[in-house]
N, C-alpha and C. Protein backbone atom coordinates (compact mmCIF):
# COMPACT_ATOMS: atom_id res chain seq x y z
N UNK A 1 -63.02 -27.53 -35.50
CA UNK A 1 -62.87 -26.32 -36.29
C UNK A 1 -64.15 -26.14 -37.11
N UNK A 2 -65.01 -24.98 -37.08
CA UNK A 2 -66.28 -24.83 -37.78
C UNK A 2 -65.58 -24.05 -39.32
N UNK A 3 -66.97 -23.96 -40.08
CA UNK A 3 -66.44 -23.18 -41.66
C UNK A 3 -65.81 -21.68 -41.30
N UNK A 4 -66.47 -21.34 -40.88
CA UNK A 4 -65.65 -19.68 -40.10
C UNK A 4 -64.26 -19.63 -40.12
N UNK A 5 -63.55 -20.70 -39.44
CA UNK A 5 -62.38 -20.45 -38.84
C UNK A 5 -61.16 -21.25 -40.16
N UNK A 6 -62.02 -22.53 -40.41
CA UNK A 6 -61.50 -22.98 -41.97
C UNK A 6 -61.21 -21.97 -42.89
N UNK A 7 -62.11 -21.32 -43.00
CA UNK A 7 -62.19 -20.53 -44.49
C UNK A 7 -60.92 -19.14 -44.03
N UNK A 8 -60.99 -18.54 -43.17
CA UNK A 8 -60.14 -17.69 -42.83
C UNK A 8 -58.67 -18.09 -42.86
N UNK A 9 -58.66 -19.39 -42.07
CA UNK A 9 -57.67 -20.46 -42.12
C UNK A 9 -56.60 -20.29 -43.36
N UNK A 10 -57.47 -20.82 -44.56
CA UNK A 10 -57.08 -21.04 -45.94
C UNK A 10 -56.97 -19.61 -46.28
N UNK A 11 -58.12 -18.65 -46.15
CA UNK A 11 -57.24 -17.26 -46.91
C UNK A 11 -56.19 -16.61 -46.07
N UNK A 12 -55.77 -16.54 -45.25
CA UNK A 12 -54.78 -16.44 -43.94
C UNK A 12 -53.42 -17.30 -44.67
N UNK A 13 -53.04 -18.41 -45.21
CA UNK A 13 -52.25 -19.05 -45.53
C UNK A 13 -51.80 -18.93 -46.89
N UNK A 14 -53.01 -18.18 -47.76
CA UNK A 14 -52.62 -18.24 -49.22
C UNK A 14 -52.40 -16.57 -49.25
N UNK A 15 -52.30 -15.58 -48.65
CA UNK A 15 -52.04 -14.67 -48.65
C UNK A 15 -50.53 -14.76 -48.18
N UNK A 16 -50.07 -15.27 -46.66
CA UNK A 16 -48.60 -15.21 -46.28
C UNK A 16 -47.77 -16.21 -46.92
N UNK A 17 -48.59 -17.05 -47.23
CA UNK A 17 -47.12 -18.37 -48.81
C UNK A 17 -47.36 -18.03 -49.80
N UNK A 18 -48.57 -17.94 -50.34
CA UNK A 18 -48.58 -17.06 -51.60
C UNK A 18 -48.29 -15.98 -52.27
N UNK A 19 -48.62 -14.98 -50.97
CA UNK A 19 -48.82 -13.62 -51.62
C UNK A 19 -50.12 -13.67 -52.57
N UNK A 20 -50.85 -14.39 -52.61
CA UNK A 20 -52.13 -14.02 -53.32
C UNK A 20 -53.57 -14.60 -52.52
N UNK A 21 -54.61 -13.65 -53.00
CA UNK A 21 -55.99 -14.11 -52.00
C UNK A 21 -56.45 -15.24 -52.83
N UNK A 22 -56.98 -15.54 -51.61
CA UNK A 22 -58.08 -17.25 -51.95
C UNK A 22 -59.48 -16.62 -52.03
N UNK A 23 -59.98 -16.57 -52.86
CA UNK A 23 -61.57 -15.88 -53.93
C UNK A 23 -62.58 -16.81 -53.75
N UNK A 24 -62.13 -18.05 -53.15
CA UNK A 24 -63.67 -19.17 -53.11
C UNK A 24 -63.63 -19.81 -52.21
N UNK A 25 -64.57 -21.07 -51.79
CA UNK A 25 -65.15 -21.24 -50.70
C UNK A 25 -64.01 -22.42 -50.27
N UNK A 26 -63.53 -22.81 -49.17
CA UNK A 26 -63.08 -24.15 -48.21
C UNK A 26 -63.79 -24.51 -47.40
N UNK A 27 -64.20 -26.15 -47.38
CA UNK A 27 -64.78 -26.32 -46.91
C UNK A 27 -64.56 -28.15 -46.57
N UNK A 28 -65.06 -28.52 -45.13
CA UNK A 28 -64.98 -29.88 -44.77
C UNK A 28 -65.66 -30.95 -45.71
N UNK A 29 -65.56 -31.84 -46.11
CA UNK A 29 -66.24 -32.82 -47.32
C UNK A 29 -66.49 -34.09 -46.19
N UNK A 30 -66.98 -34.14 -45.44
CA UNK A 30 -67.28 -35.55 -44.73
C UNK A 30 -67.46 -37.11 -45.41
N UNK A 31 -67.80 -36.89 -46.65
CA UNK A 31 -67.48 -38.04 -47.49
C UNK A 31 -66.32 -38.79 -47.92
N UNK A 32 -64.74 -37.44 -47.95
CA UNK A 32 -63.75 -37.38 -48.32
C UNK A 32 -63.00 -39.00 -47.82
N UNK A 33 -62.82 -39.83 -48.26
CA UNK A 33 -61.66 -40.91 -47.55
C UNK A 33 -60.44 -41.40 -47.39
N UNK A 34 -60.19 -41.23 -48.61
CA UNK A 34 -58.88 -41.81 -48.77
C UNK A 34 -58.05 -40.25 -49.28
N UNK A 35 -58.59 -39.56 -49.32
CA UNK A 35 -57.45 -38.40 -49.65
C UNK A 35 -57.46 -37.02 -48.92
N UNK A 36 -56.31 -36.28 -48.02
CA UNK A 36 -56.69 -35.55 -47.62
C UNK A 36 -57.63 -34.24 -48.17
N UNK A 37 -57.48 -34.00 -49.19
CA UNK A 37 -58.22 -33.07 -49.61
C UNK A 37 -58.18 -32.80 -51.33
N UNK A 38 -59.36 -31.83 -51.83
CA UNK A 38 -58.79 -32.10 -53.26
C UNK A 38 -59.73 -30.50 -53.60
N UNK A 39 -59.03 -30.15 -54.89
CA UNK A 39 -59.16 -28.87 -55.35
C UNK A 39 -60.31 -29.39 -56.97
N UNK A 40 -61.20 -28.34 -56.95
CA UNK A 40 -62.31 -28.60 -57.80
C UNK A 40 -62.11 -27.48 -58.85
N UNK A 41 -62.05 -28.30 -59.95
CA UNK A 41 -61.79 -27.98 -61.18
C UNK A 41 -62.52 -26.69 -61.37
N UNK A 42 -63.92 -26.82 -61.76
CA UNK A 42 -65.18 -26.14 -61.98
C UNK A 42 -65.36 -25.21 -61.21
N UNK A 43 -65.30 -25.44 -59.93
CA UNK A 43 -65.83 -24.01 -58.75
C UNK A 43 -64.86 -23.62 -58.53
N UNK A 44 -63.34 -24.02 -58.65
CA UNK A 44 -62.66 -23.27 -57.76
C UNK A 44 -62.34 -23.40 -56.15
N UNK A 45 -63.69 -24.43 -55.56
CA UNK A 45 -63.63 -24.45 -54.48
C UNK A 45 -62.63 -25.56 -53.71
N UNK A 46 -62.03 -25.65 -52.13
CA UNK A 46 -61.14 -26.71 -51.89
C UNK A 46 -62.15 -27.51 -50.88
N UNK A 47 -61.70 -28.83 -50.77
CA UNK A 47 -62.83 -29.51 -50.39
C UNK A 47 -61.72 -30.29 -49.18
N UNK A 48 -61.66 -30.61 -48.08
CA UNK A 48 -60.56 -30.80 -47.11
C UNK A 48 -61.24 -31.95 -46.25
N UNK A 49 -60.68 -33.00 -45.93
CA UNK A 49 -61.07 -33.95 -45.08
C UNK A 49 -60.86 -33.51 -43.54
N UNK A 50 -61.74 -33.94 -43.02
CA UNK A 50 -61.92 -33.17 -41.31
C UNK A 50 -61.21 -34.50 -40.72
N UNK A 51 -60.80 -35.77 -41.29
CA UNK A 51 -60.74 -36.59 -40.73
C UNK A 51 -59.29 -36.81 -40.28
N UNK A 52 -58.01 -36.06 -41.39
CA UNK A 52 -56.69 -35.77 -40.92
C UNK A 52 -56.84 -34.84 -40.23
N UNK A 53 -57.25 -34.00 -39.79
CA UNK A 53 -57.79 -32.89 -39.05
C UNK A 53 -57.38 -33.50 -37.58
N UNK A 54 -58.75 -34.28 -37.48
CA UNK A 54 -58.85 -35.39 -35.94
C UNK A 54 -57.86 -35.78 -35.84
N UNK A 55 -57.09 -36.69 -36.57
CA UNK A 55 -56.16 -37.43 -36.36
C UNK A 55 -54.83 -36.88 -36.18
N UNK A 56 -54.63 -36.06 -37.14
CA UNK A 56 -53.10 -35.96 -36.96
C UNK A 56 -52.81 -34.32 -36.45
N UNK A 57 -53.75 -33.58 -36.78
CA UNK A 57 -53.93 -32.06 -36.03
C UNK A 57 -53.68 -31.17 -37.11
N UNK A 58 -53.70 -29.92 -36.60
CA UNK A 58 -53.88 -28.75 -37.48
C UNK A 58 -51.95 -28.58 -38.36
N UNK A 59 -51.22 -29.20 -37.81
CA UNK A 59 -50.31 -28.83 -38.87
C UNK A 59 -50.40 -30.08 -39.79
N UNK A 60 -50.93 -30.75 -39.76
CA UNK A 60 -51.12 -31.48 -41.27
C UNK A 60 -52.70 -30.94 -41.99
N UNK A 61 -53.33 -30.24 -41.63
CA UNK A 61 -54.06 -29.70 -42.14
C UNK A 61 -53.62 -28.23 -43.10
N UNK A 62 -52.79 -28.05 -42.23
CA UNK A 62 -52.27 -26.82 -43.08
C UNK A 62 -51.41 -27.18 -44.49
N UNK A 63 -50.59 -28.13 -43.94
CA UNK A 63 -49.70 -29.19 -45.06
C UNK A 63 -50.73 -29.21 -46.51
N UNK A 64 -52.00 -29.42 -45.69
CA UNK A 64 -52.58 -30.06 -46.77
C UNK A 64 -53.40 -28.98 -47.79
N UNK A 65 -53.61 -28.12 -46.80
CA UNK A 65 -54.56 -26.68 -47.60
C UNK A 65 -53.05 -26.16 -48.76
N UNK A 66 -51.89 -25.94 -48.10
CA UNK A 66 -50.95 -25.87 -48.87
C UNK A 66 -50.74 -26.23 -50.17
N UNK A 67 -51.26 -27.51 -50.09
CA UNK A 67 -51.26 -28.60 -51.26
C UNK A 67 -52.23 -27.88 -52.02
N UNK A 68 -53.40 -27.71 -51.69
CA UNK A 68 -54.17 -27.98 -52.46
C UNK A 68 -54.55 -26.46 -53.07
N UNK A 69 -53.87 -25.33 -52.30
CA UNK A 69 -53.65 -23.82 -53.03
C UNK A 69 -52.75 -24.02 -54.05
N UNK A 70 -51.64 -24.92 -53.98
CA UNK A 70 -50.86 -25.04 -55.17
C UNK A 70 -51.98 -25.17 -56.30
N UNK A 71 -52.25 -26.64 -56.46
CA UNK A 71 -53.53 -26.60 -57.32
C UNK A 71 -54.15 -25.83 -58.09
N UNK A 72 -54.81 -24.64 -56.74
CA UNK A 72 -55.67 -23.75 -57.29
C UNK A 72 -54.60 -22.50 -57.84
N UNK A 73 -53.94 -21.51 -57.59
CA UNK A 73 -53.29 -20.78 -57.40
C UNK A 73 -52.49 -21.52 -59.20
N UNK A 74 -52.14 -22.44 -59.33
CA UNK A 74 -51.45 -22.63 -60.61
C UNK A 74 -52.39 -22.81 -61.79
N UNK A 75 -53.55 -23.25 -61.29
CA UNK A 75 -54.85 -23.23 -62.28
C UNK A 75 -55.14 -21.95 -62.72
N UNK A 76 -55.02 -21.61 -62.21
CA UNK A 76 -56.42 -20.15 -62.00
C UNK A 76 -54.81 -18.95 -62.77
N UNK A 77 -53.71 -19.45 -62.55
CA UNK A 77 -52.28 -18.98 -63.51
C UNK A 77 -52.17 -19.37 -64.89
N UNK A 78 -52.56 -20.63 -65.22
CA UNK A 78 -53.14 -20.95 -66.36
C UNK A 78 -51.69 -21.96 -66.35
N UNK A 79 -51.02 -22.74 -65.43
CA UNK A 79 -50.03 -22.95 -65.57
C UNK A 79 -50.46 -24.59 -65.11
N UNK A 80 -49.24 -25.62 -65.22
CA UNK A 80 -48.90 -27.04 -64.76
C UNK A 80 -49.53 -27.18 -63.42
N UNK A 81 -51.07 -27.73 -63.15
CA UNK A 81 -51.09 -28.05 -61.69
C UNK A 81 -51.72 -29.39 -61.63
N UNK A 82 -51.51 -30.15 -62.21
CA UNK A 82 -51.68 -31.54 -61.69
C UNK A 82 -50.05 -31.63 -61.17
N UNK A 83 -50.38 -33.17 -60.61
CA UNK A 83 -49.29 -33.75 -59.77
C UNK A 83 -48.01 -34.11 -60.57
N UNK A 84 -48.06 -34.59 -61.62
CA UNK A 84 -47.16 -34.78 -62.94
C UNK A 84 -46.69 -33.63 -63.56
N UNK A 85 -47.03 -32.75 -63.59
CA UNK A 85 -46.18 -30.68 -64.27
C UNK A 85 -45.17 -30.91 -63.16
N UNK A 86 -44.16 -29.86 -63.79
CA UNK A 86 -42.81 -29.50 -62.88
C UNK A 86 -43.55 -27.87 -62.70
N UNK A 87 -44.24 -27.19 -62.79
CA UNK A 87 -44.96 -26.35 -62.47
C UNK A 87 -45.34 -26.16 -60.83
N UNK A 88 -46.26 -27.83 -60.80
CA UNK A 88 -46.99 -28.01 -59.59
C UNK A 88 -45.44 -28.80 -58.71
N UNK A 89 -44.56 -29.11 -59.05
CA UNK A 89 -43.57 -30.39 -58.44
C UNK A 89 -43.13 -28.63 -57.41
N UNK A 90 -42.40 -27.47 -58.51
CA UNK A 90 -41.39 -26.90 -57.58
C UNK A 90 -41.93 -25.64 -57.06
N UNK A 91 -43.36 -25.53 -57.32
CA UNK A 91 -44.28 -25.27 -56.03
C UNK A 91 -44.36 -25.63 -54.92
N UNK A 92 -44.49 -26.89 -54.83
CA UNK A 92 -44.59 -27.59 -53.99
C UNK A 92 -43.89 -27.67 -53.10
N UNK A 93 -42.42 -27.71 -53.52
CA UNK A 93 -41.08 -27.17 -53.39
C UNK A 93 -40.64 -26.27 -52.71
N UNK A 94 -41.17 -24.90 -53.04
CA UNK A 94 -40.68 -23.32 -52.75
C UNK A 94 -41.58 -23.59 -51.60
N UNK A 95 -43.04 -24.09 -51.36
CA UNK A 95 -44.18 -23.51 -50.41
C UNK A 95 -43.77 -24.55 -49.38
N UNK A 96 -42.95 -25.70 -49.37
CA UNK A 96 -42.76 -26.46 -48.23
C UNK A 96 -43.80 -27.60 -47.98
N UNK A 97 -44.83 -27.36 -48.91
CA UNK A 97 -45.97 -28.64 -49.28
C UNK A 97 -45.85 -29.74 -49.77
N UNK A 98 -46.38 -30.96 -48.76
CA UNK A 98 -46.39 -32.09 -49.12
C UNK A 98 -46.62 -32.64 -50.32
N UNK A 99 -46.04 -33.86 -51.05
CA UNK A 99 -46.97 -34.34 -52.48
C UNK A 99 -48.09 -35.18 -51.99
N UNK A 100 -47.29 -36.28 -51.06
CA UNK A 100 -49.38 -36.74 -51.11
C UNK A 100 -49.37 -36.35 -49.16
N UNK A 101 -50.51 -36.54 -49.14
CA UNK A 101 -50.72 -36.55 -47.19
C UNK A 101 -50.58 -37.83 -46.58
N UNK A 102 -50.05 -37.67 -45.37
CA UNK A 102 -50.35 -39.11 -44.25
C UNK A 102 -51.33 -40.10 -44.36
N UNK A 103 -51.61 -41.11 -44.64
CA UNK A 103 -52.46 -42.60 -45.02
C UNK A 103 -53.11 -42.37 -43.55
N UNK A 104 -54.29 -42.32 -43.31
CA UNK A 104 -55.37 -42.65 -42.50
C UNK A 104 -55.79 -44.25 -42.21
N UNK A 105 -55.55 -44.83 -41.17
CA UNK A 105 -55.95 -46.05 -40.44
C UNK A 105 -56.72 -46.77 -41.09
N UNK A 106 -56.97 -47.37 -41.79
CA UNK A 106 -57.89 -47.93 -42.52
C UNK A 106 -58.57 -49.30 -41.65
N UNK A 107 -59.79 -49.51 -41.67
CA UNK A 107 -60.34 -50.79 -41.68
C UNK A 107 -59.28 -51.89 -42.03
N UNK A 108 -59.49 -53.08 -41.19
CA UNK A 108 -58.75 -54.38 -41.71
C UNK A 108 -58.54 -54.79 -42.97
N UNK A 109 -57.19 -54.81 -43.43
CA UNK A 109 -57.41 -55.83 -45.39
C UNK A 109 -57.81 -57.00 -45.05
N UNK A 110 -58.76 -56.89 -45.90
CA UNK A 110 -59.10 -58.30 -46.43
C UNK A 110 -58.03 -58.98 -47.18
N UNK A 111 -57.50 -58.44 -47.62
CA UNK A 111 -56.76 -59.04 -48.68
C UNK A 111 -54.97 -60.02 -48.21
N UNK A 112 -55.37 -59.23 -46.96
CA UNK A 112 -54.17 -60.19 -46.28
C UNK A 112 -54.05 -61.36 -46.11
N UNK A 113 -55.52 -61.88 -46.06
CA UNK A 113 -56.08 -62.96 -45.54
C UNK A 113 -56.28 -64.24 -46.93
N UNK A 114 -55.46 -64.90 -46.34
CA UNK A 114 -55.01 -65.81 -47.43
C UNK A 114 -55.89 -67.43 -47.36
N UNK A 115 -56.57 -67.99 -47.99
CA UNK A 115 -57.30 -69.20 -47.80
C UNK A 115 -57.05 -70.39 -49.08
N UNK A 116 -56.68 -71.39 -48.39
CA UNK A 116 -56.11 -73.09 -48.99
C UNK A 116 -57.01 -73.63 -48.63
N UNK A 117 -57.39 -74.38 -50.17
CA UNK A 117 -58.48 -75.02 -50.59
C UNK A 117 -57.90 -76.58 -50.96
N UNK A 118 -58.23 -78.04 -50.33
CA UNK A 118 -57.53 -78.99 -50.40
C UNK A 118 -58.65 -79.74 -51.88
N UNK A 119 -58.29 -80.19 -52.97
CA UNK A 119 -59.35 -81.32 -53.76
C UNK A 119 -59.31 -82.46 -52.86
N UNK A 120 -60.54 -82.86 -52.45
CA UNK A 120 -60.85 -84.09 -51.76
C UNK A 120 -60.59 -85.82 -52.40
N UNK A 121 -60.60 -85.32 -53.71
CA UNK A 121 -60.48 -86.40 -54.48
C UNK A 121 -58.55 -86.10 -55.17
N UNK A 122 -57.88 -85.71 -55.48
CA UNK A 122 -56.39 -85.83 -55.90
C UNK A 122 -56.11 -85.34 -55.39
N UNK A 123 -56.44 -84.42 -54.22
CA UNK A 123 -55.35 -83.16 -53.59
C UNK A 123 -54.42 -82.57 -54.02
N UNK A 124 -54.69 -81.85 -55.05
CA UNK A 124 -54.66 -80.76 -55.74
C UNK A 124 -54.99 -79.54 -54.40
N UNK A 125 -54.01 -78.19 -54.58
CA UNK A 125 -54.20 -77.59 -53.81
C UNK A 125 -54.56 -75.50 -54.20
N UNK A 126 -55.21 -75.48 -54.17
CA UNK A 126 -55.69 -74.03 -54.80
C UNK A 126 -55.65 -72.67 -53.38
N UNK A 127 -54.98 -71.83 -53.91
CA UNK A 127 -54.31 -70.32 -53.01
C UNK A 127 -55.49 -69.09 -53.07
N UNK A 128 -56.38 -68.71 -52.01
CA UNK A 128 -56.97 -67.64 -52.96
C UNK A 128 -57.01 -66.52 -51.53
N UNK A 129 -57.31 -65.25 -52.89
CA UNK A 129 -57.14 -64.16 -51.57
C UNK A 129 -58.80 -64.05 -51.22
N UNK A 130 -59.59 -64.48 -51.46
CA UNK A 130 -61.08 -64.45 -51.62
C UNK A 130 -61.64 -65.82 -51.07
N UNK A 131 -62.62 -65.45 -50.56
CA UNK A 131 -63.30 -66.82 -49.63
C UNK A 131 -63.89 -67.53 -50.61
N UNK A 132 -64.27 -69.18 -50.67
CA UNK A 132 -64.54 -69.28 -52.32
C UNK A 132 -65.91 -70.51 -51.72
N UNK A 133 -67.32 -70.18 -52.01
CA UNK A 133 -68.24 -71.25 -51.84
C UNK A 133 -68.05 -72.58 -52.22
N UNK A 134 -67.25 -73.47 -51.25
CA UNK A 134 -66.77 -74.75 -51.33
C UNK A 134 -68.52 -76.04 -51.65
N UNK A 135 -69.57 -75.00 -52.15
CA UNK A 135 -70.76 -76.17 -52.25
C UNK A 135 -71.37 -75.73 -53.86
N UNK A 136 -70.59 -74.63 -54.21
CA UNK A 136 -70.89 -74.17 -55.40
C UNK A 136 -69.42 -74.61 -57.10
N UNK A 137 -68.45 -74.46 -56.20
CA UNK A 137 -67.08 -74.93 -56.82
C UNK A 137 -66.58 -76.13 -56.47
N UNK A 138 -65.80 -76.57 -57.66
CA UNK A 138 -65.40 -77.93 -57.62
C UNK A 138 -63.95 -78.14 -58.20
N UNK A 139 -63.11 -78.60 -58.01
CA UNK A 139 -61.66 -78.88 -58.60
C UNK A 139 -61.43 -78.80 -60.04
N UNK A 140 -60.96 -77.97 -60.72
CA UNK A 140 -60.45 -77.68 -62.32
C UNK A 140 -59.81 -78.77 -62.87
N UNK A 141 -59.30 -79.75 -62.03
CA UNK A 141 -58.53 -80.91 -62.19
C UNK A 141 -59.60 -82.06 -62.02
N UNK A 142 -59.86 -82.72 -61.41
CA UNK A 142 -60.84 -83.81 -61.77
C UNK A 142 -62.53 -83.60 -61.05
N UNK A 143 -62.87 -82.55 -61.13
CA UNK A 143 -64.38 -81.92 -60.33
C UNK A 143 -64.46 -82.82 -59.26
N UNK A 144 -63.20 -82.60 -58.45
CA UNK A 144 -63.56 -83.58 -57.33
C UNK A 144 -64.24 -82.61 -56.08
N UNK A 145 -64.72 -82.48 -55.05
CA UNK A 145 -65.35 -81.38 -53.78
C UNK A 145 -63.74 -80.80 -53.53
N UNK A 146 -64.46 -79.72 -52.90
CA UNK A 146 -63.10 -79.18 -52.37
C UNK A 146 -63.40 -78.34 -50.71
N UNK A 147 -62.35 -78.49 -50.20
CA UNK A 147 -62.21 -78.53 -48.91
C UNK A 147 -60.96 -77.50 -47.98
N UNK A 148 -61.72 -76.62 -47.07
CA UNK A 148 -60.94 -75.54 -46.42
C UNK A 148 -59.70 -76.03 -45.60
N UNK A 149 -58.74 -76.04 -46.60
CA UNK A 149 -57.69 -76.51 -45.07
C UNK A 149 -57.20 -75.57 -44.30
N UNK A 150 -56.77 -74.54 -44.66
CA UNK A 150 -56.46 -73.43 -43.77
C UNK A 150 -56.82 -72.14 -44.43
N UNK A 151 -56.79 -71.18 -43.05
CA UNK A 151 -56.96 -70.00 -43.40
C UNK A 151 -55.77 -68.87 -42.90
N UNK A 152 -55.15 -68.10 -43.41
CA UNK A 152 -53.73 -67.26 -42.80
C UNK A 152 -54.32 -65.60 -43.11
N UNK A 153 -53.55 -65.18 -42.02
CA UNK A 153 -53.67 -63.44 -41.69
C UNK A 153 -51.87 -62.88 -42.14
């Protein structure tokens, strides 16, 4: 989908759920990551991730322009449009718009990954979610070396 067909897109949608025109620019944010899209205070303008786009298709894109006319459309009313107003909640409501969007695939957690550290000298045994330089650290209990016994996913 190029800006042409976006931007028409969004005033096309805030005219037939709204009943009111969209006055500023929509547009793809390629930086965008973790959130489908987000409405800008200052310009007015909506800034939309192309990346739920790819993934999940044009009706969660619309879901999401939805969202984010609430936003604008209650701002620009002078009314509740953060996520916390009952303003923006039964908007949200009436227009059939999501509160947050679909979670995008993320890269592997790290954080799943669990690593046991044995003291060589009392065996004492230390849990960490973080890989820990076993030539730089030493046991809190008697500075004895310490040693990788396992690692878990």
């Amino acid at each position: 989908m190029d800006q042409k067909r976006l931007q028409a897109l969004v005033e096309q949608i805030s005219i037939s759920t709204f009943g009111k025109p969209f006055r500023h620019t929509a547009f793809f944010n390629p930086r965008l990551r973790t959130t489908g899209g987000r409405y800008m205070l200052q310009t007015h303008n909506i800034e939309l991730n192309q990346k739920h786009y790819e993934q999940f298709g044009e009706e969660e894109l619309i879901a999401i322009i939805k969202h984010e006319l609430c936003h604008y459309h209650l701002h620009l009313e002078g009314k509740g449009y953060r996520h916390r107003d009952r303003d923006f909640r039964e908007l949200l409501q009436k227009v059939g718009a999501p509160r947050y969007c679909r979670p995008i695939g993320q890269k592997t957690d790290r954080s799943k990954t669990i690593y046991t550290y044995i003291c060589t000298s009392c065996g004492l045994t230390y849990t960490r979610k973080k890989r820990m330089n076993t030539d730089r650290y030493v046991c809190g209990n008697c500075r004895g070396r310490l040693k990788l016994a396992e690692q878990r996913r």
